[in-house]
C-alpha atoms as a PDB file:
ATOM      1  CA  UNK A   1     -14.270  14.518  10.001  1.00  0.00           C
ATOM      2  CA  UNK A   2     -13.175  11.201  11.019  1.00  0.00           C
ATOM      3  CA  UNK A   3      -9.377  10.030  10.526  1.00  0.00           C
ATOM      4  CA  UNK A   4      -8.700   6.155  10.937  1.00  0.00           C
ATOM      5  CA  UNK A   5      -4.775   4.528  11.064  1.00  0.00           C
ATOM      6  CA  UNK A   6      -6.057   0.567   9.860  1.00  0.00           C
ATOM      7  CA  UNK A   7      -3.545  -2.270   9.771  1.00  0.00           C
ATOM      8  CA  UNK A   8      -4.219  -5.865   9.352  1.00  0.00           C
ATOM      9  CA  UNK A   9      -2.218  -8.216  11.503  1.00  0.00           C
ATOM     10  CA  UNK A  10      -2.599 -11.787  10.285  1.00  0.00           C
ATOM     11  CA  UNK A  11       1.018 -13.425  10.643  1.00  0.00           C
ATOM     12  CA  UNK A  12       2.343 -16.412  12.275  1.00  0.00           C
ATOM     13  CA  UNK A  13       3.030 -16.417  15.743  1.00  0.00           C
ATOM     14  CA  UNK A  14       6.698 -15.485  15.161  1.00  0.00           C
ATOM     15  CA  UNK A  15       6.108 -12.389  12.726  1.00  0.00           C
ATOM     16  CA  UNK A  16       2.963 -11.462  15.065  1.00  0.00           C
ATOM     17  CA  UNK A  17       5.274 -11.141  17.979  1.00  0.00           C
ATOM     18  CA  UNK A  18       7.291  -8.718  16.469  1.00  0.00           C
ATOM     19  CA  UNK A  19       5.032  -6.983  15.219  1.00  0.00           C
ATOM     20  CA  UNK A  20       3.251  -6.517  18.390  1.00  0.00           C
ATOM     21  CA  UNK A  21       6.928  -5.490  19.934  1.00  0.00           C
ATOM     22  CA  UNK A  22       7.886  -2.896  17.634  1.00  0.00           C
ATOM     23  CA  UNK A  23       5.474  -1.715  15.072  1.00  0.00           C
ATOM     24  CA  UNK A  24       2.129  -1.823  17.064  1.00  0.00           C
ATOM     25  CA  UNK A  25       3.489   0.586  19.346  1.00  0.00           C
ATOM     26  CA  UNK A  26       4.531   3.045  16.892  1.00  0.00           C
ATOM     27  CA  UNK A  27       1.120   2.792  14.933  1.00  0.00           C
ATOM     28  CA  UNK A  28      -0.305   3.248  18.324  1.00  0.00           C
ATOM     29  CA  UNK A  29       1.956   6.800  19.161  1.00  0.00           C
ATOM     30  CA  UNK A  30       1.736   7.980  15.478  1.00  0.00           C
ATOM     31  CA  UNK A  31      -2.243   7.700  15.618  1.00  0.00           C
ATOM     32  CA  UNK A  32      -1.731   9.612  18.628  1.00  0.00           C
ATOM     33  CA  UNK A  33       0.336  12.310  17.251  1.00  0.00           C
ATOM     34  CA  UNK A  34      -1.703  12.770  14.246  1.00  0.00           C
ATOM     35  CA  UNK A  35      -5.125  12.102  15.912  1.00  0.00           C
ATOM     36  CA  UNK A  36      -5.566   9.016  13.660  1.00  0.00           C
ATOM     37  CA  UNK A  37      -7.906   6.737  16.021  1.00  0.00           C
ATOM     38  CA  UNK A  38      -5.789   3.183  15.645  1.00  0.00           C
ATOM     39  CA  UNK A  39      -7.863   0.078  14.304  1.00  0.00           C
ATOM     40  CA  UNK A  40      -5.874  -3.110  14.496  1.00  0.00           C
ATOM     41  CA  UNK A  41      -7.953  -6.275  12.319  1.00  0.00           C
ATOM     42  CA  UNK A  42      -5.703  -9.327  14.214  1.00  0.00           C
ATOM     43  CA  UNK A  43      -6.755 -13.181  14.628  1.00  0.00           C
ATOM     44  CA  UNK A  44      -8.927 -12.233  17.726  1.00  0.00           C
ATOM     45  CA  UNK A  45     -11.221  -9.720  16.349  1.00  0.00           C
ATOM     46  CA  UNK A  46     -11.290 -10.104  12.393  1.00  0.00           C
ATOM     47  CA  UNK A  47     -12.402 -13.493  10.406  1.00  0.00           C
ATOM     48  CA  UNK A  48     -11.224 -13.664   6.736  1.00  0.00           C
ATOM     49  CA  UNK A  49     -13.809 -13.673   4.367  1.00  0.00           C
ATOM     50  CA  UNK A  50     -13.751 -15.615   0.954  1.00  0.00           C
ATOM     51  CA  UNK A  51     -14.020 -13.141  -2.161  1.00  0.00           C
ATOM     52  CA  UNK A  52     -11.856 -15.503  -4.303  1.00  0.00           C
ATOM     53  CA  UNK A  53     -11.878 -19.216  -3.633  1.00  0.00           C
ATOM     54  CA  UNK A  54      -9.264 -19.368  -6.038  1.00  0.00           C
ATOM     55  CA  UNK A  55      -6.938 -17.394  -3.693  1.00  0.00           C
ATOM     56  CA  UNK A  56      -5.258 -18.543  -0.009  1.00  0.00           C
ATOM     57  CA  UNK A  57      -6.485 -17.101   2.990  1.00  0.00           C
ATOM     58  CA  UNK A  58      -3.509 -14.333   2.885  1.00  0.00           C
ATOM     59  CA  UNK A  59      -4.688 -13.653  -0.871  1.00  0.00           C
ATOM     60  CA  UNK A  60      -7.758 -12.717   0.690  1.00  0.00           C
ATOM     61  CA  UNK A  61      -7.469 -10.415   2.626  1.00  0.00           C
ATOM     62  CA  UNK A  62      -5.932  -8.571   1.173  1.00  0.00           C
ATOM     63  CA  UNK A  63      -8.989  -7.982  -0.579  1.00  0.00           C
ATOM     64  CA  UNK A  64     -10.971  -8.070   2.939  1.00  0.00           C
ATOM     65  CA  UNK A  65      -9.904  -4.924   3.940  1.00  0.00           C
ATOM     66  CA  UNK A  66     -11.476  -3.223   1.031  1.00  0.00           C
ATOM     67  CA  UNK A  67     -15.147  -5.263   1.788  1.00  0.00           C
ATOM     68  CA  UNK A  68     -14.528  -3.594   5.132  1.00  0.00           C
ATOM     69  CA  UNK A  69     -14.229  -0.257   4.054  1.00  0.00           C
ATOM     70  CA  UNK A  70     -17.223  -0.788   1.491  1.00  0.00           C
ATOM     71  CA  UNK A  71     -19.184  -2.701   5.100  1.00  0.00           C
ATOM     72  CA  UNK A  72     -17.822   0.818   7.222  1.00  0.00           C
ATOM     73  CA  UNK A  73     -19.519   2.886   4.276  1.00  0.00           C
ATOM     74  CA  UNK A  74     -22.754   0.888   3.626  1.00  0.00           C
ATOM     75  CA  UNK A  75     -23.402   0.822   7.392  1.00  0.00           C
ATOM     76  CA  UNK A  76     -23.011   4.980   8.353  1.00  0.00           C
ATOM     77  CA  UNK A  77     -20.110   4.542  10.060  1.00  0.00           C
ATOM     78  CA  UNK A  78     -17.702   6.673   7.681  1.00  0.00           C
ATOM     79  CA  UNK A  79     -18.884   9.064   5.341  1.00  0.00           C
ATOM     80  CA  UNK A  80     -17.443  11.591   2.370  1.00  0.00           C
ATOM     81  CA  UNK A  81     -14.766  13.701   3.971  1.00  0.00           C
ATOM     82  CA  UNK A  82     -13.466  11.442   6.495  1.00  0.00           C
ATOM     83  CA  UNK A  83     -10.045   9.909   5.568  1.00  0.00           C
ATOM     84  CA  UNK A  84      -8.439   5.989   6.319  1.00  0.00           C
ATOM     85  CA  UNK A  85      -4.684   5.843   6.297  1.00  0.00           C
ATOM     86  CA  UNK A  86      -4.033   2.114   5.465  1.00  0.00           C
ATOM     87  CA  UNK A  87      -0.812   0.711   6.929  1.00  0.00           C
ATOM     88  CA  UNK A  88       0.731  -2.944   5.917  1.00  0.00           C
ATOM     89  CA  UNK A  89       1.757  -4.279   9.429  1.00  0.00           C
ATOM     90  CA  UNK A  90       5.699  -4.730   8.259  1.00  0.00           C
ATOM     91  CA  UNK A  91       5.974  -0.825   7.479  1.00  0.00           C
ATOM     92  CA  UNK A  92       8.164   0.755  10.102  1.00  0.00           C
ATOM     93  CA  UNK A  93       7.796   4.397  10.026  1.00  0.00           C
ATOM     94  CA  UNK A  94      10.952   5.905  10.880  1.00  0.00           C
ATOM     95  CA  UNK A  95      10.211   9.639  10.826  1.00  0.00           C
ATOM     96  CA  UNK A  96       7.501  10.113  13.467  1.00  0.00           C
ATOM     97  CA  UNK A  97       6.918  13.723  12.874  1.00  0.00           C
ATOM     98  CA  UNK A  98       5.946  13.330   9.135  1.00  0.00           C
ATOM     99  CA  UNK A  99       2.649  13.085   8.327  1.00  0.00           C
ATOM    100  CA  UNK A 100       0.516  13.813   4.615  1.00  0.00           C
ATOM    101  CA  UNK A 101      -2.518  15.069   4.876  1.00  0.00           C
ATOM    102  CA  UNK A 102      -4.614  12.967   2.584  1.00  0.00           C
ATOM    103  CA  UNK A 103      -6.193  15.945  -0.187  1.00  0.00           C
ATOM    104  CA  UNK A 104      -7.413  13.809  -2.596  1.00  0.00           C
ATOM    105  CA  UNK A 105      -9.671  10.610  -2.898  1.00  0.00           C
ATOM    106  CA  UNK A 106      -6.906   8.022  -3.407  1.00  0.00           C
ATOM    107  CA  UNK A 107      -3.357   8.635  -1.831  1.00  0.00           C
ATOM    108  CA  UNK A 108       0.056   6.348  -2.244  1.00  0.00           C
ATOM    109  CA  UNK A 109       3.481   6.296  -3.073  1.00  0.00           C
ATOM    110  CA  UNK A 110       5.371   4.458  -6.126  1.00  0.00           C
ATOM    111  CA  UNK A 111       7.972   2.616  -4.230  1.00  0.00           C
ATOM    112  CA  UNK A 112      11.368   1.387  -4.686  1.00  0.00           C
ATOM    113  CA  UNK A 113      10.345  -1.270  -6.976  1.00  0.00           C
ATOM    114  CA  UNK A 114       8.656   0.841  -9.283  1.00  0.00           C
ATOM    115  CA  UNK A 115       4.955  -0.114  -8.579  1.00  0.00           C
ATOM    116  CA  UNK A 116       1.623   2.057  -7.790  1.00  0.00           C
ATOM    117  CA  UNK A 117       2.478  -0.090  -4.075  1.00  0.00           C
ATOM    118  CA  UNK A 118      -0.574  -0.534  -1.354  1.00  0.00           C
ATOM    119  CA  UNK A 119       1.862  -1.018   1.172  1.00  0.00           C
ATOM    120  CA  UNK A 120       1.160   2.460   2.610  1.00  0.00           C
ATOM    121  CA  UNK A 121      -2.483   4.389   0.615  1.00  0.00           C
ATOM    122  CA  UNK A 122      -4.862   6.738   2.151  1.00  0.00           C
ATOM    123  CA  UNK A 123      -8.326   7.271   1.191  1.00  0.00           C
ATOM    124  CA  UNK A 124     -10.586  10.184   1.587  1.00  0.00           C
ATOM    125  CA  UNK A 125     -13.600   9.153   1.422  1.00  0.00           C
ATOM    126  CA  UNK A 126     -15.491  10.963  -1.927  1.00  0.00           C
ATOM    127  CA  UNK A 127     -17.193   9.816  -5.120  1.00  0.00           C
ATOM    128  CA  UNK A 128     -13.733   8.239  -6.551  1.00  0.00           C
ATOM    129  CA  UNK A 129     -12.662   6.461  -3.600  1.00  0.00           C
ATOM    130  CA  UNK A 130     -16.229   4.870  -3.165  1.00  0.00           C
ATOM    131  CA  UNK A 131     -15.948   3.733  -6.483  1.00  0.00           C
ATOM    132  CA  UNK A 132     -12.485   2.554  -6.427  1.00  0.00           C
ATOM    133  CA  UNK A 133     -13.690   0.325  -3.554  1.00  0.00           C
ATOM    134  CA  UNK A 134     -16.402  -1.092  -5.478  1.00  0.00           C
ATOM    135  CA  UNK A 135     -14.232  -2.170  -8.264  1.00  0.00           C
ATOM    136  CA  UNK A 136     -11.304  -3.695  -6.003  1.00  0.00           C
ATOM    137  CA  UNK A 137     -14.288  -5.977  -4.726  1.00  0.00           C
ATOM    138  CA  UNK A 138     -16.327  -6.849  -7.683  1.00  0.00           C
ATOM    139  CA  UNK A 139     -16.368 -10.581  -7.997  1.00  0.00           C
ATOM    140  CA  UNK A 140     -16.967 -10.454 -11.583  1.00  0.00           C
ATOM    141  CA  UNK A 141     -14.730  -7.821 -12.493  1.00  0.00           C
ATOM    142  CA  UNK A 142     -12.114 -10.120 -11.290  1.00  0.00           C
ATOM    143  CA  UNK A 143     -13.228 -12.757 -12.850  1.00  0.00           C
ATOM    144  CA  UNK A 144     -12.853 -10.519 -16.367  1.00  0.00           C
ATOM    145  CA  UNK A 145      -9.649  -8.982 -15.390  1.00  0.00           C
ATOM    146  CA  UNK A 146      -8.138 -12.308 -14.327  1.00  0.00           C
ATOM    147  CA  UNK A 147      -8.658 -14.266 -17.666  1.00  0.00           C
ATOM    148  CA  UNK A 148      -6.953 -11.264 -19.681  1.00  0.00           C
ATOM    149  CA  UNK A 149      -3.847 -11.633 -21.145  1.00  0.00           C
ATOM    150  CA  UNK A 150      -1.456  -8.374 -20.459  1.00  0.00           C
ATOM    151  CA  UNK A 151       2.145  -7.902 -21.858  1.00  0.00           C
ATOM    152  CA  UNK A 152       4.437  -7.807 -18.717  1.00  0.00           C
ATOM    153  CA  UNK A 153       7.745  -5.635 -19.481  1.00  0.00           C
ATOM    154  CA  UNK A 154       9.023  -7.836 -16.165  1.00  0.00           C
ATOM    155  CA  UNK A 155       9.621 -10.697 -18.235  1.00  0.00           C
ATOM    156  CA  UNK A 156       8.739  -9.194 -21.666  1.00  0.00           C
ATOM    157  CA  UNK A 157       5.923 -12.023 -21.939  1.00  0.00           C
ATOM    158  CA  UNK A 158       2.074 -11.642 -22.538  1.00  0.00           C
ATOM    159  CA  UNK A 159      -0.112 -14.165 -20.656  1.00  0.00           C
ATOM    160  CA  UNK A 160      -2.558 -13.971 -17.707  1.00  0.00           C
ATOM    161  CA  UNK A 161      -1.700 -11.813 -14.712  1.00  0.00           C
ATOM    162  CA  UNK A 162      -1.890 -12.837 -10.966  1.00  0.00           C
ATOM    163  CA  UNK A 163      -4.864 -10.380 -10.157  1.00  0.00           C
ATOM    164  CA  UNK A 164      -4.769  -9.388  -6.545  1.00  0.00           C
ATOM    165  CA  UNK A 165      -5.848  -5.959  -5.062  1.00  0.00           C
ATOM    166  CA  UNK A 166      -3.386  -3.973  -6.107  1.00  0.00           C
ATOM    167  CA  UNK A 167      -3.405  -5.252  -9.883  1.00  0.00           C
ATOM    168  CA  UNK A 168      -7.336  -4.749 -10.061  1.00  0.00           C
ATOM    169  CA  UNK A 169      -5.894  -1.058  -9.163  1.00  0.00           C
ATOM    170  CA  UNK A 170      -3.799  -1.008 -12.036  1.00  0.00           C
ATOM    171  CA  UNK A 171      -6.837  -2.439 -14.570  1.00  0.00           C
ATOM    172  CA  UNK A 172      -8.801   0.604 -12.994  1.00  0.00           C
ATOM    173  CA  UNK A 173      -6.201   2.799 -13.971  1.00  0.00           C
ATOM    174  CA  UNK A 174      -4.957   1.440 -17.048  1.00  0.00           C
ATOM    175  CA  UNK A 175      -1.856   1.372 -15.855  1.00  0.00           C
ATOM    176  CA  UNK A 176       1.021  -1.510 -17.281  1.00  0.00           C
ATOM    177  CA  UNK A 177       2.097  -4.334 -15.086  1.00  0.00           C
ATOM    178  CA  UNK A 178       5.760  -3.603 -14.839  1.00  0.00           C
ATOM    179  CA  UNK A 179       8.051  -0.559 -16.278  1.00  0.00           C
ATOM    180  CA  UNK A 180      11.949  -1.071 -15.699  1.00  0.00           C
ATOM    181  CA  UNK A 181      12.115   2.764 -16.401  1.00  0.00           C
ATOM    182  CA  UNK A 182      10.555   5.076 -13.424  1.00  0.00           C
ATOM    183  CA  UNK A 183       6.919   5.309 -13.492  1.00  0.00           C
ATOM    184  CA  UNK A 184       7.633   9.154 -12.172  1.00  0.00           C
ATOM    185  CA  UNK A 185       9.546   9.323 -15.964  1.00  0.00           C
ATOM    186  CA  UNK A 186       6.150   8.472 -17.812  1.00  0.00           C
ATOM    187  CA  UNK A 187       3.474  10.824 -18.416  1.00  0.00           C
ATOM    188  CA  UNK A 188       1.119  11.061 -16.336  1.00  0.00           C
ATOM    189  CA  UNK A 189       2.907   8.673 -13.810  1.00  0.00           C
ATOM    190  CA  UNK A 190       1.837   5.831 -15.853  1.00  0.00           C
ATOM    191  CA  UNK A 191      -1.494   6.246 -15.591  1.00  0.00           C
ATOM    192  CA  UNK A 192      -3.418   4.845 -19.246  1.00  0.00           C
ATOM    193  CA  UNK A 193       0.326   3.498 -19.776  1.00  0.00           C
ATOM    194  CA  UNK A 194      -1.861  -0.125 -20.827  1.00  0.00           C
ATOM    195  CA  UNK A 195      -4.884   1.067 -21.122  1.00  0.00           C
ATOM    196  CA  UNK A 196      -7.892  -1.858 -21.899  1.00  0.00           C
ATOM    197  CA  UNK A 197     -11.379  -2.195 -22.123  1.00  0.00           C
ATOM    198  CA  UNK A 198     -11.134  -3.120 -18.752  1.00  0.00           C
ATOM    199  CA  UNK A 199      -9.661   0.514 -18.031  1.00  0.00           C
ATOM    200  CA  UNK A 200     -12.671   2.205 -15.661  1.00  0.00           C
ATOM    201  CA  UNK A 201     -11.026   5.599 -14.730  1.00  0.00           C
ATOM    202  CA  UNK A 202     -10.102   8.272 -16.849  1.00  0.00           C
ATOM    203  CA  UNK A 203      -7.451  10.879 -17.306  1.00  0.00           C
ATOM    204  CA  UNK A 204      -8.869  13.548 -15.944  1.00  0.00           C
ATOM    205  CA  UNK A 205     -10.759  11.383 -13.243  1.00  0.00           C
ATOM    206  CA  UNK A 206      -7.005  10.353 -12.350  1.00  0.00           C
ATOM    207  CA  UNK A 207      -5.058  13.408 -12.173  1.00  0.00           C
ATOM    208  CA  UNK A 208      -8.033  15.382 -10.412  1.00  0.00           C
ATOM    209  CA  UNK A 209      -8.603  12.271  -7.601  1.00  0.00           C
ATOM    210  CA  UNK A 210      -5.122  10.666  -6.920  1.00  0.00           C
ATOM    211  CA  UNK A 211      -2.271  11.694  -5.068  1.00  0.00           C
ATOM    212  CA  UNK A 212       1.152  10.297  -5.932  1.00  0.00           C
ATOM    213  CA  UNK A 213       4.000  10.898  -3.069  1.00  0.00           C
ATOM    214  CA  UNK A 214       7.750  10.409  -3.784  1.00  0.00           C
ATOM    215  CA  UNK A 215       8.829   7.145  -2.902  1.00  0.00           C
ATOM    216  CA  UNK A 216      10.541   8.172   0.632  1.00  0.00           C
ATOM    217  CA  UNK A 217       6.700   7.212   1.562  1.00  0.00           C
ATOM    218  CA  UNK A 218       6.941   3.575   0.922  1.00  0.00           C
ATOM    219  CA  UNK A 219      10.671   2.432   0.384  1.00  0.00           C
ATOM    220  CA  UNK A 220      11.392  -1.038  -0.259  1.00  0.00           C
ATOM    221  CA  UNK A 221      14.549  -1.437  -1.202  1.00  0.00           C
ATOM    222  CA  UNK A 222      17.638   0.158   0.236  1.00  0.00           C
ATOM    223  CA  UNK A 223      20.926   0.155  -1.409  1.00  0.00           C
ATOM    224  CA  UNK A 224      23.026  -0.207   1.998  1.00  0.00           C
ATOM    225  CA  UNK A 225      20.645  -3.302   3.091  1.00  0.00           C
ATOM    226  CA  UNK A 226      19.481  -4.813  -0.650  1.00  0.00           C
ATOM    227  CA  UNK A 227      21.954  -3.635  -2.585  1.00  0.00           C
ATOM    228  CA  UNK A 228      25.497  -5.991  -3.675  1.00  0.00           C
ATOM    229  CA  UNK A 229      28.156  -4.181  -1.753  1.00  0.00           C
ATOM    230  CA  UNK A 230      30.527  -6.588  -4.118  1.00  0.00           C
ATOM    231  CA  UNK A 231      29.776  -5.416  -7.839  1.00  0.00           C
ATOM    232  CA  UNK A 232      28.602  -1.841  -5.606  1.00  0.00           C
ATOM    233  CA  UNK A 233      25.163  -2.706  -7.974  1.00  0.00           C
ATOM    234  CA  UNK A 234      21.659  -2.167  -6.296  1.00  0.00           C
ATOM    235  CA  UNK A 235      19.166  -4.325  -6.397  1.00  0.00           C
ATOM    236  CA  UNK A 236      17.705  -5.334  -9.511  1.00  0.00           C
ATOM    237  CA  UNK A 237      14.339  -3.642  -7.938  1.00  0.00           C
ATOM    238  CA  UNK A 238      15.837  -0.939  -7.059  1.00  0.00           C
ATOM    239  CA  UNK A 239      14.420   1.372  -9.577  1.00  0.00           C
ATOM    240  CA  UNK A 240      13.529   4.609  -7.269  1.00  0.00           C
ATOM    241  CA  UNK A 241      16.549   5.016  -5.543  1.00  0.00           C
ATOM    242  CA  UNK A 242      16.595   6.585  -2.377  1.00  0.00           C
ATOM    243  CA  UNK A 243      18.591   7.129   1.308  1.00  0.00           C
ATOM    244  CA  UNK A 244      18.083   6.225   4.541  1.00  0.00           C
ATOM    245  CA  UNK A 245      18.584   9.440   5.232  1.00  0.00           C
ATOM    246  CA  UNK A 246      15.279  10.667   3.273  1.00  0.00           C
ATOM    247  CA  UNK A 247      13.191   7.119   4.129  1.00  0.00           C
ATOM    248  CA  UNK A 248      10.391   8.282   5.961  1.00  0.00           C
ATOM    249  CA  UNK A 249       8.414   4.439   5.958  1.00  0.00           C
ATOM    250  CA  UNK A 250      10.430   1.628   5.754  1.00  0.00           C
ATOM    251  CA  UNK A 251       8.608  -1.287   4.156  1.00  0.00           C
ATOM    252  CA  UNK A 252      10.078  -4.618   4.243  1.00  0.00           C
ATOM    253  CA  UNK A 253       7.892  -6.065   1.614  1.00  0.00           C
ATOM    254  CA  UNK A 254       8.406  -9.413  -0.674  1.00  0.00           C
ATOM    255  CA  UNK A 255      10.021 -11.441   2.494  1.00  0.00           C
ATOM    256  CA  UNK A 256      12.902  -9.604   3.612  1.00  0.00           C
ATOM    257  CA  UNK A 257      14.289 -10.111   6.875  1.00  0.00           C
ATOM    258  CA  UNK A 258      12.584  -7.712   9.460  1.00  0.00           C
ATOM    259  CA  UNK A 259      15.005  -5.601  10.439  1.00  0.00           C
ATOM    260  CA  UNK A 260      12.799  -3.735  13.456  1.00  0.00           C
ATOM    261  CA  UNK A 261      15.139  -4.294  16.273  1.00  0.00           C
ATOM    262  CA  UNK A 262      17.875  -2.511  14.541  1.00  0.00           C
ATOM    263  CA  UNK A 263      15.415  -0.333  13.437  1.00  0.00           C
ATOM    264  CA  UNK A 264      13.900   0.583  16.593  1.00  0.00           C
ATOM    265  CA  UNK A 265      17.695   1.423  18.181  1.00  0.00           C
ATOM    266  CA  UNK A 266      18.296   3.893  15.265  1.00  0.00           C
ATOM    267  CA  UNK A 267      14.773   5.172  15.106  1.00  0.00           C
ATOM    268  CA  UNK A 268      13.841   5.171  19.084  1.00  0.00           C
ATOM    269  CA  UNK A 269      10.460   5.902  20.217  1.00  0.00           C
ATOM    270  CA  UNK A 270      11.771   9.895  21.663  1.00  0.00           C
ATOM    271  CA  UNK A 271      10.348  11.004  25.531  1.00  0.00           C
ATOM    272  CA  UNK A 272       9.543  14.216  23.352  1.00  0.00           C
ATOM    273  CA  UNK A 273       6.701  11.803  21.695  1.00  0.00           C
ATOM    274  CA  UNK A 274       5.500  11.303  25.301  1.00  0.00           C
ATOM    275  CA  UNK A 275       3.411  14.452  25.726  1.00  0.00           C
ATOM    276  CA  UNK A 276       0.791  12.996  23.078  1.00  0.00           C
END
């Protein structure tokens, strides 16, 4: 069985230096520790491809790195059993020695913000997960998806909803664009919360093929760094509350400062990690 740790790097010089300071390291030393083999997709090595032309090259891929997974399948080079652990490049994992083992075709954590988040998702490669790939990537699914118009609880509106990877997800799994109230609260984690004719997976396809973690895998939001220490209010997106204490990946998603230096001082790369 084959075990892959992917990231794709595709930042501005700034963000890609600090990246390759702090995070590619500890990619590097967790692949190690896990035996993950590390592939990095950066400027040098990976050209964006053009799935959407209605989408910016960022927008893309986003959606590239599910063509490469359907290219690494189609081509032999990983096959049913073997596993990809998916990383965005601004997650810094700050509890080295905690590792899932990916049991199920589809594998990801509902984060602080309340969504089914692809910040952090493994996939074991089986019948569900190859299909799941196909549908992220089909052109005219998107084009179906994208002209439907879905009630948003975010801004209790119904109209047409910016379709990216992770929202083709949630068409697959019927699940709504936005709950205020804990998707761990809803039955069946939300799963056929909005379901459609667009809807492709069912119940029982669901619960049998997808693994939902706690949101310590993929936290967003932090009271002590988010939160309004004024009004002692968390952010509004704060929704699955958690600690630092029980964060195991930190994921500065939707623009938030980078906070790996101060990271990196509280959560240092141990000698003990060496011997790997």
């Amino acid at each position: 069985m084959k075990r892959f740790l992917t990231t794709f790097v595709l930042y501005d010089p700034q963000r890609q230096a600090l990246y390759e300071k702090y995070i590619r390291p500890r990619f590097q030393k967790y692949a190690d520790m896990h035996n993950l083999k590390f592939i990095e997709m950066n400027h040098s090595n990976f050209k964006i491809r053009t799935l959407h032309p209605e989408f910016n090259q960022r927008e893309n891929m986003h959606f590239n790195r599910w063509m490469l997974f359907k290219d690494l399948l189609d081509n032999g080079s990983i096959k049913d059993g073997d596993v990809i652990y998916n990383y965005d490049a601004d997650i810094f994992i700050n509890k080295m020695d905690e590792f899932i083992e990916a049991e199920k075709g589809f594998t990801y954590a509902i984060d602080s913000g309340n969504t089914h988040c692809f910040g952090f998702f493994a996939l074991k490669i089986n019948e569900f997960s190859r299909k799941l790939i196909n549908a992220i990537i089909d052109r005219e699914r998107w084009l179906k998806v994208s002209q439907y118009e879905f009630f948003n609880e975010h801004n209790n509106q119904k109209g047409k909803w910016h379709i990216a990877d992770q929202q083709m997800y949630y068409t697959c799994a019927g699940i709504k664009p936005h709950s205020w109230q804990s998707f761990y609260e809803i039955e069946n984690l939300g799963f056929h919360s909005y379901p459609t004719e667009h809807t492709l997976f069912s119940l029982k396809e669901l619960n049998e093929n997808v693994q939902v973690l706690p949101t310590e895998w993929n936290v967003t939001q932090l009271y002590d760094e988010t939160g309004d220490h004024t009004t002692g209010k968390p952010n509004t997106y704060d929704i699955n509350r958690t600690t630092p204490e029980k964060t195991i990946y930190r994921h500065f998603a939707g623009g938030q400062p980078w906070k790996f230096e101060e990271y990196s001082i509280k959560y240092p790369l141990c000698l003990e990690y060496d011997k790997y």
